[in-house]
Protein backbone atom coordinates (compact mmCIF):
# COMPACT_ATOMS: atom_id res chain seq x y z
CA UNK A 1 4.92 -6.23 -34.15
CA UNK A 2 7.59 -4.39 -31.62
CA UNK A 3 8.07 -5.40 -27.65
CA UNK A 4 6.00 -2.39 -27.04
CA UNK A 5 2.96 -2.93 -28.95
CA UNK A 6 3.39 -6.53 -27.85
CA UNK A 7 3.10 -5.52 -24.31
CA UNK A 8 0.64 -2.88 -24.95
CA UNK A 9 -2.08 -5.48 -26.85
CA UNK A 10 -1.53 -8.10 -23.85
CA UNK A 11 -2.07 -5.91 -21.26
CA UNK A 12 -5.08 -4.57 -22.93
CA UNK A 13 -6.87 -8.15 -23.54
CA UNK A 14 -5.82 -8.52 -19.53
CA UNK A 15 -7.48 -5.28 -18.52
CA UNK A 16 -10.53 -5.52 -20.70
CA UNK A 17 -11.15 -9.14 -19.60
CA UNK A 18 -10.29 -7.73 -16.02
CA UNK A 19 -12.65 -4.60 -16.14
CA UNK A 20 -15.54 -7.49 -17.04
CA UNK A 21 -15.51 -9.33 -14.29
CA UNK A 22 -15.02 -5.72 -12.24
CA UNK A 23 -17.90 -4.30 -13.69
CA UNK A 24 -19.92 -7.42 -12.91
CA UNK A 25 -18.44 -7.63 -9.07
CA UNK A 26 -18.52 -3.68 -8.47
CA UNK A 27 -21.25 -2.70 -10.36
CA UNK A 28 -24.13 -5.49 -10.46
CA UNK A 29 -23.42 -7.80 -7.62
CA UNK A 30 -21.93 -5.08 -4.55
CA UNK A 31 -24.96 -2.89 -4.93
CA UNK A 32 -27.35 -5.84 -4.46
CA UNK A 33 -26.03 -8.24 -1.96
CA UNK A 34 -24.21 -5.15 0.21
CA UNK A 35 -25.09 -2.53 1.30
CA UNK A 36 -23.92 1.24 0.80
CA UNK A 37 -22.15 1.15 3.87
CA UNK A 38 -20.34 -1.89 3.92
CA UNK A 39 -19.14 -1.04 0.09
CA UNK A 40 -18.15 2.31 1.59
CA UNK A 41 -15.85 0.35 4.12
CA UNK A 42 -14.68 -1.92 1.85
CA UNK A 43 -13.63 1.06 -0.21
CA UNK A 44 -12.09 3.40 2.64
CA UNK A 45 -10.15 0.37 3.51
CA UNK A 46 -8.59 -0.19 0.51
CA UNK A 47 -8.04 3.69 0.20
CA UNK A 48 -6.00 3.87 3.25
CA UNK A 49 -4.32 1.07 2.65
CA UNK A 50 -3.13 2.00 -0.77
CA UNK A 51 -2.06 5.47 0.65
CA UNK A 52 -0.12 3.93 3.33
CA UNK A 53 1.45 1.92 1.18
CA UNK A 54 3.51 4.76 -0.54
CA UNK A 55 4.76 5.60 2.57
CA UNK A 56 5.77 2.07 3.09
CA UNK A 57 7.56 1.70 -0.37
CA UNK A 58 9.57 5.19 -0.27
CA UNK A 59 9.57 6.37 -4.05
CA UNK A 60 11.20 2.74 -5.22
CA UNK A 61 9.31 1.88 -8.13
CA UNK A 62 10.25 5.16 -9.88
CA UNK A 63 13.69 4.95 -8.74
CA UNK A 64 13.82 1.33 -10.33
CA UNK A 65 12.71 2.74 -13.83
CA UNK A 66 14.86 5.76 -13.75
CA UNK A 67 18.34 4.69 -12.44
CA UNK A 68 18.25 0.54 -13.57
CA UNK A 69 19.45 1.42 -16.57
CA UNK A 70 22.44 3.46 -15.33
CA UNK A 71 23.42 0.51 -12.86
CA UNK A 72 22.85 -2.35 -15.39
CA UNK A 73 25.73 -0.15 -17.97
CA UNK A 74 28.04 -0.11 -15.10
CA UNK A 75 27.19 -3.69 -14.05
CA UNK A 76 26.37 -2.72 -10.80
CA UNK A 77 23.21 -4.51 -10.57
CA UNK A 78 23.61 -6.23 -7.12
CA UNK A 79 24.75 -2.62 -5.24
CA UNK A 80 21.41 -1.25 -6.90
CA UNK A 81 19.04 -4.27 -5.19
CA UNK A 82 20.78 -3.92 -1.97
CA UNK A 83 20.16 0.02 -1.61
CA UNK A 84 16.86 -0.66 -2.72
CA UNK A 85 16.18 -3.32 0.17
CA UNK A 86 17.45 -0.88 2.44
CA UNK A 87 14.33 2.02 1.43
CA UNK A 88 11.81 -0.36 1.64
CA UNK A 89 13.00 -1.31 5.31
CA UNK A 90 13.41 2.22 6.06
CA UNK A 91 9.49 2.68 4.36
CA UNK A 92 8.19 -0.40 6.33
CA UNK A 93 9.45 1.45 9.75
CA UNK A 94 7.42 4.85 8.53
CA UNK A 95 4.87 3.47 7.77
CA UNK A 96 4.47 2.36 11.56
CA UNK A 97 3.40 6.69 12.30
CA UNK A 98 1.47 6.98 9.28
CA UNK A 99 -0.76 4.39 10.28
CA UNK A 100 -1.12 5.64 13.78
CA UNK A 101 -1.98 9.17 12.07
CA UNK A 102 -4.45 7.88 9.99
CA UNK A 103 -6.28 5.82 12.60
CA UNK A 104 -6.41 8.66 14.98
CA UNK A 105 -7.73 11.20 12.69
CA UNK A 106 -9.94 9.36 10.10
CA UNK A 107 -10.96 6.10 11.38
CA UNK A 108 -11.37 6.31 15.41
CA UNK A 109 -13.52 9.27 14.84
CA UNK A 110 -15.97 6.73 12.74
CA UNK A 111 -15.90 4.46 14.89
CA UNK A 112 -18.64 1.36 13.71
CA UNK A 113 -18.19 -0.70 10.52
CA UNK A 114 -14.40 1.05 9.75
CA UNK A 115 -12.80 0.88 13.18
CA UNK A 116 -13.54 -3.08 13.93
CA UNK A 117 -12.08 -3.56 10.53
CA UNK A 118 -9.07 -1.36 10.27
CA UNK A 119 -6.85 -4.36 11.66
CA UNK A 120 -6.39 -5.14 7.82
CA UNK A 121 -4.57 -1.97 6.29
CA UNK A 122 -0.92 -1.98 7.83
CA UNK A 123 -0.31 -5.39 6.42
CA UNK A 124 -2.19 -4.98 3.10
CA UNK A 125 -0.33 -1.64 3.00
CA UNK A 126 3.00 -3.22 3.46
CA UNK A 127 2.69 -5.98 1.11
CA UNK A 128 1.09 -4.40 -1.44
CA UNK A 129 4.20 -1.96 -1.18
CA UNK A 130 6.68 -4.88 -1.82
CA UNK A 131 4.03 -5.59 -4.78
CA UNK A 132 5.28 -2.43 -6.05
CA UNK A 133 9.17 -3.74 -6.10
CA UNK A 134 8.11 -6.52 -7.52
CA UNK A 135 6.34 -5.39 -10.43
CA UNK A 136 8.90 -2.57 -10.95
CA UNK A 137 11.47 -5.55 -11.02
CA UNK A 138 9.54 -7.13 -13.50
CA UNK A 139 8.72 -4.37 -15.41
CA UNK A 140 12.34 -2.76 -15.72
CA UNK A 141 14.58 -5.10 -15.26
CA UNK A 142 12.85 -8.06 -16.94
CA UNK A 143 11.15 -6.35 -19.29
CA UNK A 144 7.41 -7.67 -18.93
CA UNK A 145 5.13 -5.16 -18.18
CA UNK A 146 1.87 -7.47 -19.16
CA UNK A 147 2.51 -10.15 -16.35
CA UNK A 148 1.96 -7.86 -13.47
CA UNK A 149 -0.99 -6.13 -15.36
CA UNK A 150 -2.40 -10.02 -16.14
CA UNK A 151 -2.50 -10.88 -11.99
CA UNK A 152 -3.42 -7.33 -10.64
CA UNK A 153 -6.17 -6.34 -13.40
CA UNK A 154 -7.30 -9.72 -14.33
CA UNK A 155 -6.27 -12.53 -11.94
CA UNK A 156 -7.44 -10.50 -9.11
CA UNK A 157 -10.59 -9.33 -10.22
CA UNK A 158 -11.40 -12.90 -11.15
CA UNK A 159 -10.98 -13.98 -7.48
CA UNK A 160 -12.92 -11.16 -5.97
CA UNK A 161 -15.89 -12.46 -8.16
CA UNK A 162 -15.32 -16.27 -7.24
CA UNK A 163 -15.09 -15.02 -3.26
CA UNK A 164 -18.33 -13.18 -3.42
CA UNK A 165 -19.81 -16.52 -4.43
CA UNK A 166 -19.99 -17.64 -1.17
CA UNK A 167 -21.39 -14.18 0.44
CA UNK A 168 -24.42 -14.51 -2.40
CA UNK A 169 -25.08 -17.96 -0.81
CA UNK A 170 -25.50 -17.13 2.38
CA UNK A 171 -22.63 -19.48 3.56
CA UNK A 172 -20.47 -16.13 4.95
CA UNK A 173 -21.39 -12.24 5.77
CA UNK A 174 -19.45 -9.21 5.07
CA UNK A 175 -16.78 -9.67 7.29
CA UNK A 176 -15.70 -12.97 5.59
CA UNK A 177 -15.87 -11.65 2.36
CA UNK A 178 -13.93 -8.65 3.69
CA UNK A 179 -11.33 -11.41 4.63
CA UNK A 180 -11.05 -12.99 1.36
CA UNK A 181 -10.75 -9.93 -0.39
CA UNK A 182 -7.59 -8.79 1.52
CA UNK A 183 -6.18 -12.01 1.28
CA UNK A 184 -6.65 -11.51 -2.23
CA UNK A 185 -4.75 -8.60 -2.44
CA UNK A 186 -2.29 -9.52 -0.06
CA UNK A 187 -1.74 -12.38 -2.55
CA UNK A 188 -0.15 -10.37 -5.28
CA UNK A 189 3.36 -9.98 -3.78
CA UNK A 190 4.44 -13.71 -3.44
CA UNK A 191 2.98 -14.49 -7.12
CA UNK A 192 5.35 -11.62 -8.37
CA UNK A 193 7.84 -12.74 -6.21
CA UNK A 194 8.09 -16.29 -7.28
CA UNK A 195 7.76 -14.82 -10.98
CA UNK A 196 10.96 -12.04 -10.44
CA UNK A 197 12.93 -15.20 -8.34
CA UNK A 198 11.80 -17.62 -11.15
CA UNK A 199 13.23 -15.27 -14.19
CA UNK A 200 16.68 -15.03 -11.69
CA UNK A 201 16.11 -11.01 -12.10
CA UNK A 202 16.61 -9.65 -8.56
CA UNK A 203 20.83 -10.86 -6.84
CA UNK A 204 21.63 -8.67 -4.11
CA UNK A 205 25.54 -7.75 -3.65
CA UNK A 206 27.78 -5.13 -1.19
CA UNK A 207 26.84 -1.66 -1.62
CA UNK A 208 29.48 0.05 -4.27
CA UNK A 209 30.44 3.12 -2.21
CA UNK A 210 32.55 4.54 -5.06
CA UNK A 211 29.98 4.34 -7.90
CA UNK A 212 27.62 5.97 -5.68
CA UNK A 213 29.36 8.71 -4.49
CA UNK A 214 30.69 9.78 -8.25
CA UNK A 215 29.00 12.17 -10.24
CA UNK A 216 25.98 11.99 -6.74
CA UNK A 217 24.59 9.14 -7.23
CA UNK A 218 23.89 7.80 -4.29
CA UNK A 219 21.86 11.61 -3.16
CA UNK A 220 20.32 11.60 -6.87
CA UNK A 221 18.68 8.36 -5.76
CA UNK A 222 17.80 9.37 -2.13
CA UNK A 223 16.22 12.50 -3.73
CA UNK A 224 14.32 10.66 -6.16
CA UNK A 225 12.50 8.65 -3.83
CA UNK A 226 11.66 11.18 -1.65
CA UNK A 227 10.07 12.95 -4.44
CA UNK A 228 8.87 9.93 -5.50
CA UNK A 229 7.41 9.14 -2.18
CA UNK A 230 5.42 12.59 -2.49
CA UNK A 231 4.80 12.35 -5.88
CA UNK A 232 2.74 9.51 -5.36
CA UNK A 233 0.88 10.46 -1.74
CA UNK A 234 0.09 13.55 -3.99
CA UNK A 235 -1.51 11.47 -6.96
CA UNK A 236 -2.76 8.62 -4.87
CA UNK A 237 -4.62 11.33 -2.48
CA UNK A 238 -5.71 12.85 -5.60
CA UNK A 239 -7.79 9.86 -6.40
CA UNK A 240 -8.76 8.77 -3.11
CA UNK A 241 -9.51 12.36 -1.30
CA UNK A 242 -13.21 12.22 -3.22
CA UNK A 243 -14.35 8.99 -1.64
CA UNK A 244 -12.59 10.06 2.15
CA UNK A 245 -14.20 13.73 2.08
CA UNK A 246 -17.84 12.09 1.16
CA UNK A 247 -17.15 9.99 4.37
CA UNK A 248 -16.38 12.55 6.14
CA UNK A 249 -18.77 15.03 5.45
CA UNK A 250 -21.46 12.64 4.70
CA UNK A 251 -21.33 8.58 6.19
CA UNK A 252 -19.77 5.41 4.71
CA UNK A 253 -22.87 4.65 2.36
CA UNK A 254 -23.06 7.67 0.77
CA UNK A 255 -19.15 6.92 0.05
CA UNK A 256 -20.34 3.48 -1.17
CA UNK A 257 -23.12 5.00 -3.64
CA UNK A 258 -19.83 7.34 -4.68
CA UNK A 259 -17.13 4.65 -5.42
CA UNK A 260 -20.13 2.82 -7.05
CA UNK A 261 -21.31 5.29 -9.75
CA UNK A 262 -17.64 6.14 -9.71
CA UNK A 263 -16.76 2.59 -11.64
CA UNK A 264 -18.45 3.51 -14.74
CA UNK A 265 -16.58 7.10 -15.25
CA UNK A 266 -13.19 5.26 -14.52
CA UNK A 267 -13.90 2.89 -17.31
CA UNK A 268 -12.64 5.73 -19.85
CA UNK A 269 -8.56 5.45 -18.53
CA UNK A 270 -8.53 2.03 -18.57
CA UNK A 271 -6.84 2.12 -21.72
CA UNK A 272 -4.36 3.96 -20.02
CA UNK A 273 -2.95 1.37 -18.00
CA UNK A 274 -2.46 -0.76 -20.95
CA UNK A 275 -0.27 1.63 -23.08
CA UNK A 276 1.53 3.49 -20.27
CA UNK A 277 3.25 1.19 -18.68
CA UNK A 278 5.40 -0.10 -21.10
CA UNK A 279 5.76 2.99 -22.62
CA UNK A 280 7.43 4.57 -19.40
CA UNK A 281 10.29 2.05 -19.23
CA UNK A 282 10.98 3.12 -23.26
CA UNK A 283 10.67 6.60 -22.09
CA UNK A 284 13.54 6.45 -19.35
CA UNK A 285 15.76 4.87 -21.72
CA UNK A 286 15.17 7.56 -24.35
CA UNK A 287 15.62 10.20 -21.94
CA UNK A 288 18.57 8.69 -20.39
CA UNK A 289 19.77 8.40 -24.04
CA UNK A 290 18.76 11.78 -24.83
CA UNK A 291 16.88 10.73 -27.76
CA UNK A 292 14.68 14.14 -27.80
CA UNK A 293 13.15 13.40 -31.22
CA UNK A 294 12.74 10.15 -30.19
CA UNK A 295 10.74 11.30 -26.87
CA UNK A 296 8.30 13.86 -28.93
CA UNK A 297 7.67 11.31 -31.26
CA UNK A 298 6.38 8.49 -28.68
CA UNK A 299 4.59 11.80 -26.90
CA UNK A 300 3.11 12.41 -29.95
CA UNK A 301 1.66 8.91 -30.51
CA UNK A 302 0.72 7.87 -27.20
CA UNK A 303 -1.45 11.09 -26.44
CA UNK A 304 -3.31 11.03 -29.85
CA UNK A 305 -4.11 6.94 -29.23
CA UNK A 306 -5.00 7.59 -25.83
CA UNK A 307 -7.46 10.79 -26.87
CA UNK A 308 -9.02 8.57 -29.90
CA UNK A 309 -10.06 6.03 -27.54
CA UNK A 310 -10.98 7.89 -24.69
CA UNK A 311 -13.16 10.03 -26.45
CA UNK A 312 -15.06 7.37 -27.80
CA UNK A 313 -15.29 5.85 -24.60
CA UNK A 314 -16.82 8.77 -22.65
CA UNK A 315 -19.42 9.31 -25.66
CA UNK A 316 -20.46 5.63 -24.88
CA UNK A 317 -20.70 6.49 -21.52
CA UNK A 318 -22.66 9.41 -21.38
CA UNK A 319 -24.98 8.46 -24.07
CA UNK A 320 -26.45 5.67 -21.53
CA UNK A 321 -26.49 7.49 -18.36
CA UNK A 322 -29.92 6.47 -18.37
CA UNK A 323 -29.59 2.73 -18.89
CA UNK A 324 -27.16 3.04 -16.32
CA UNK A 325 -29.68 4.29 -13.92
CA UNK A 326 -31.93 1.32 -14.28
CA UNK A 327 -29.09 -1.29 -13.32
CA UNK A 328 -28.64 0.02 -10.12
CA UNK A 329 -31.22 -0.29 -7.44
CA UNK A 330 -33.02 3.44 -6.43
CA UNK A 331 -30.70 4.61 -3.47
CA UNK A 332 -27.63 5.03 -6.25
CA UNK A 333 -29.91 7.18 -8.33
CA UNK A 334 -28.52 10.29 -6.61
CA UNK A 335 -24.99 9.61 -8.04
CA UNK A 336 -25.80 9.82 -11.83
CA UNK A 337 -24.57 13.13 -11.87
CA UNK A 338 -21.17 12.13 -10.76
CA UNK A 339 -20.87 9.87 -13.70
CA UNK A 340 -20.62 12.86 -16.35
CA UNK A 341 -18.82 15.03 -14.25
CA UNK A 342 -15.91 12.45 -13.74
CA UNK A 343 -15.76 10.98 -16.87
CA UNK A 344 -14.93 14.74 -18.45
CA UNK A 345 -12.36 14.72 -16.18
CA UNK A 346 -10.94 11.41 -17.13
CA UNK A 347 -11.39 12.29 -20.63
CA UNK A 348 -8.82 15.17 -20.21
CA UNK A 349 -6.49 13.23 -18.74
CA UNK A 350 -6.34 10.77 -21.04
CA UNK A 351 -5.73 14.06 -23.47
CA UNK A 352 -2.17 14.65 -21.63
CA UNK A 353 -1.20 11.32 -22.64
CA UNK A 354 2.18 10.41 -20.55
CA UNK A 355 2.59 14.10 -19.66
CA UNK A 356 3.08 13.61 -15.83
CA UNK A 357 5.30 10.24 -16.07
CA UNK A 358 7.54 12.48 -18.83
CA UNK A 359 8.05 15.11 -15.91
CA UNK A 360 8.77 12.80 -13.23
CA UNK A 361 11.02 9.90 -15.41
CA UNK A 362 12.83 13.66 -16.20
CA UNK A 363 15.42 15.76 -14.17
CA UNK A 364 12.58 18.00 -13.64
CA UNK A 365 10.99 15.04 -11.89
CA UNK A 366 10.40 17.65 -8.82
CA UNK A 367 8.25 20.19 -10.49
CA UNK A 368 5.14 17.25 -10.85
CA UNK A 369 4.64 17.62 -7.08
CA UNK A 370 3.84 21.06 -7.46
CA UNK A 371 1.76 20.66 -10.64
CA UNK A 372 -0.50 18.01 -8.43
């Protein structure tokens, strides 16, 4: 069996086992011991916070998988670290505006529920941004796409259960378990720290102004995260604009009956996750190889495998709307629409198969903004 599909079948035991004790935590135990609201502000949150935290990491986990392998053939490993200290500094400090905007203009104006909590997104935004480095350090540079997969899609998921133990007792309310879920997340970044310091993969040296400045490298790099940085505020508001706009248009709990029905058409790109991210750090070594035959051939592959299983997950899916119906309580009955609609979305993206990390890992990394 090769690294890849190595990585690939580990990460897919971790996300399976992980999307278990999700769909028991999201699905069954959220809609009966909280209510729509307080699942809809436990979502926005976490929505905010995640889009924040692209601001806050400036395009450097694509910049680690396209231009690591360029600095590790030179040996200039420790020049590479440094400049990438200095973005996430220079992230941290924007990141200061962007939450002021997004406080102003989307969570003042709810006031309630949101606004008592909103205390929590700057700092989950800014570590989960240095979760980011992390991972891409792990990922890239040591190879090991499955660990960060094992603590973000399984570890994690097993500690939001646990936490809610408490809530279902009556020992804590929301605002407790609203505590131990950040801290949860929050908790990520020093477990892939100690794992990256641990492995001896991160040494940070003086900046190599002469291997920078030939052949660009140094503005190739600048450029790359700032398209990376919009690249993924596009994507990331992409997937989060659905549950903000129900917010806003509607109130929190309808949001919460959204990001609730939501968890079953999501199921289908699971898989995704899995096969993907391996697959990119092969795919920017190809194209940095210009291996073209190479490229088509893992396209080839990876979109068929994803398709096959996709399909057959939104068939499973849509067959049992019905039975879906009858595990949630009557108030989420309105959303069983939603579940068909988005999970024919899902399936066609799991269709394209790497097609949007293929543009961006490319030189033509700048046309995916437009195409989102």
């Amino acid at each position: 069996m090769s690294r890849l599909a190595r990585q690939s079948f580990k990460s897919t035991v971790y996300i399976y086992s992980g999307v278990l004790f999700a769909f028991v935590t999201n699905t069954l135990l959220f809609p009966r011991y909280l209510e729509p609201e307080q699942i809809g502000v436990l979502s926005l949150l976490v929505s905010y916070a995640l889009i924040l935290s692209q601001v806050a990491n400036f395009g450097i986990p694509i910049t680690i998988t396209r231009f690591y392998p360029v600095f590790a053939q030179a040996g200039r490993q420790r020049s590479f670290f440094s400049l990438l200290l200095g973005g996430l500094l220079l992230g941290g400090l924007l990141s200061v505006p962007a939450y002021w905007l997004i406080h102003v203009t989307l969570i003042q104006p709810e006031g309630g529920l949101l606004q008592r909590l909103a205390f929590w997104i700057w700092p989950l935004a800014l570590l989960t941004a240095w979760s980011y480095f992390f991972d891409g350090v792990l990922n890239s540079v040591g190879r090991n796409s499955s660990l960060g997969i094992f603590i973000r899609e399984f570890l994690v998921r097993v500690a939001f259960l646990v936490a809610l133990v408490p809530l279902m007792l009556g020992w804590m309310g929301f605002e407790g378990y609203l505590t131990a879920y950040s801290l949860i997340l929050m908790g990520i970044t020093p477990l892939l720290a100690y794992f990256a310091w641990r492995a001896r993969l991160i040494a940070w040296g003086p900046l190599d102004r002469p291997f920078l400045t030939s052949e660009r490298r140094g503005v190739e790099m600048l450029k790359t995260s700032l398209l990376g940085l919009a690249n993924g505020l596009s994507l990331l508001a992409i997937v989060r604009i659905d549950t903000i706009m129900v917010a806003k248009m509607l109130d929190t709990g309808a949001a919460g009956i959204y990001v609730t029905v939501m968890n079953f058409a999501v199921l289908i790109t699971m898989p995704s996750r899995a096969v993907l991210k391996p697959i990119y750090v092969e795919m920017a070594q190809l194209l940095s190889q210009g291996s073209q035959q190479e490229l088509a051939q893992l396209f080839r592959k990876t979109s068929l495998t994803l398709w096959v299983v996709g399909s057959l997950a939104f068939l499973g899916i849509t067959c049992n709307i019905h039975n879906v119906e009858r595990l949630l309580p009557s108030e989420y009955a309105s959303g069983m629409v939603i579940i068909a609609v988005l999970a024919l979305a899902n399936l066609v993206k799991m269709g394209a198969g790497m097609d949007s990390g293929l543009i961006v890992h490319s030189s033509y990394f700048g046309y995916n903004i437009y195409l989102v």
